[in-house]
Protein backbone atom coordinates (compact mmCIF):
# COMPACT_ATOMS: atom_id res chain seq x y z
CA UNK A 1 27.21 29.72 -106.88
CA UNK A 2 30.69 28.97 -108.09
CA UNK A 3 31.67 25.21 -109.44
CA UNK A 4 33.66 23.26 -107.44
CA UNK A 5 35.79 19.79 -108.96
CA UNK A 6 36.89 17.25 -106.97
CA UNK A 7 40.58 17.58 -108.26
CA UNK A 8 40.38 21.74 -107.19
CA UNK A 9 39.10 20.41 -104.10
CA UNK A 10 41.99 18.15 -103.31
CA UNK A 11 44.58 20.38 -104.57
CA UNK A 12 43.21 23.83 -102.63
CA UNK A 13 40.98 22.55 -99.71
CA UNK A 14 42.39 24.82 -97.44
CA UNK A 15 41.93 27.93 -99.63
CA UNK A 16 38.23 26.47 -100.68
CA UNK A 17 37.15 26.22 -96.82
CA UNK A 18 38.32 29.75 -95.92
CA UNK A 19 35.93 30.61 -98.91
CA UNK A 20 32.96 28.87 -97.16
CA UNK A 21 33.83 30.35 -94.22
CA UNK A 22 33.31 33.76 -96.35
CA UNK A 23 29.70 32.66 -97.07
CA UNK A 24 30.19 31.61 -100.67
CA UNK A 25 28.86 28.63 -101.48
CA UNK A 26 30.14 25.64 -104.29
CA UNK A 27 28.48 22.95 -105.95
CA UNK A 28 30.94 20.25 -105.89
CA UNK A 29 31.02 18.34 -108.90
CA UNK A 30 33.15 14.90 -110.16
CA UNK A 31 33.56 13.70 -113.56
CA UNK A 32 31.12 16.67 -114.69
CA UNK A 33 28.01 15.49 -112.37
CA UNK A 34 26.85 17.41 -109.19
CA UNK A 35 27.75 15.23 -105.80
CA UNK A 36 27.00 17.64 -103.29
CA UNK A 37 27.61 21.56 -102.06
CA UNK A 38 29.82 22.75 -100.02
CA UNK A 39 27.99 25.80 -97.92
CA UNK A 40 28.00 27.78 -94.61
CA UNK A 41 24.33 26.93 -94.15
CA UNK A 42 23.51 23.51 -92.60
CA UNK A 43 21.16 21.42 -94.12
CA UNK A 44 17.33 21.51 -92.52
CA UNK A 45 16.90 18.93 -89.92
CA UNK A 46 15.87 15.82 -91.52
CA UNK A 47 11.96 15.18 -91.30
CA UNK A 48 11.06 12.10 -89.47
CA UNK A 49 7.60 10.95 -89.73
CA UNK A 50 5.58 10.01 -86.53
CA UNK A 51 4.06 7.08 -86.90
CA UNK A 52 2.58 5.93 -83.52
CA UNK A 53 0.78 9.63 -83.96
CA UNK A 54 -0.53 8.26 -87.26
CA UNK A 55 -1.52 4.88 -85.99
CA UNK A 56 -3.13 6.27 -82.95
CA UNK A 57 -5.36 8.30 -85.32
CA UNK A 58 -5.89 5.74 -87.56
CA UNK A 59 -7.32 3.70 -84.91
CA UNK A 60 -9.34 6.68 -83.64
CA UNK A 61 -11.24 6.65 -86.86
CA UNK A 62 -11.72 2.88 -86.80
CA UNK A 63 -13.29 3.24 -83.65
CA UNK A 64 -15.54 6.37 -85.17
CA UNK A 65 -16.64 3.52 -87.67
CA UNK A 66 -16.17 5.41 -90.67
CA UNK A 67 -13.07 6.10 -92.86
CA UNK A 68 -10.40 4.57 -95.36
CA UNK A 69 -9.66 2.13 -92.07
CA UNK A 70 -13.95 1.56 -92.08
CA UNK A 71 -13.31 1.36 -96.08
CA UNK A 72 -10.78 -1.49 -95.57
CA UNK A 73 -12.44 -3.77 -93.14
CA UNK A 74 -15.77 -3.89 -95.02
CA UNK A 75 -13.61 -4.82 -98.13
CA UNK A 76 -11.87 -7.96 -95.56
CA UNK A 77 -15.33 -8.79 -94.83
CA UNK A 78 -16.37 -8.96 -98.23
CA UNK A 79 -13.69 -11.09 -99.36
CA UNK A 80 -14.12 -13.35 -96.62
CA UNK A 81 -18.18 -13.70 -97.02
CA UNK A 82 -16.97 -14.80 -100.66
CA UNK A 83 -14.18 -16.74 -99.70
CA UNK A 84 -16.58 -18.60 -97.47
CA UNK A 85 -19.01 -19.22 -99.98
CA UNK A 86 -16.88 -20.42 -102.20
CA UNK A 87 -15.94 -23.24 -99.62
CA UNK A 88 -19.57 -24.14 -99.45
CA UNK A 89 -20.27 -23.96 -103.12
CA UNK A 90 -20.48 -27.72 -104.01
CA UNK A 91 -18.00 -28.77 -106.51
């Protein structure tokens, strides 16, 4: 992979394109720190997560009774059996 600055870039753009058109590939670089690449491969598709999968599942294993969703309302119910007998705790 060849170095590419942002001055060569701006002076020979044309000349630098027909080279990724080639297949070579440059890591573009300004004021001596990597910005980016220029290359004839496009980037993989970004991943986006799905989250109404995730919540759907989540809620599947709520409704199993068990799991880090069980986990977490036993904990809530803990904290509000304390929080309620700290209410009733005379002062």
């Amino acid at each position: 992979m060849k170095t590419l600055t942002m001055r060569d870039l701006n002076r020979k753009t044309a000349a630098m394109l027909d080279a990724v058109e080639r297949g070579e590939t440059f890591e573009l670089r300004r004021k001596g720190r990597t910005v980016g690449y220029l290359t004839p491969t496009p980037p993989e598709p970004e991943h986006k997560p799905e989250w109404r999968a995730h919540f759907d599942w989540l809620a599947k294993q709520r409704d199993k009774g068990g799991g880090f969703v069980g986990e977490l309302e036993r904990d809530r119910d803990r904290e509000r059996a304390r929080q309620v007998a700290l209410e009733e705790e005379p002062a």
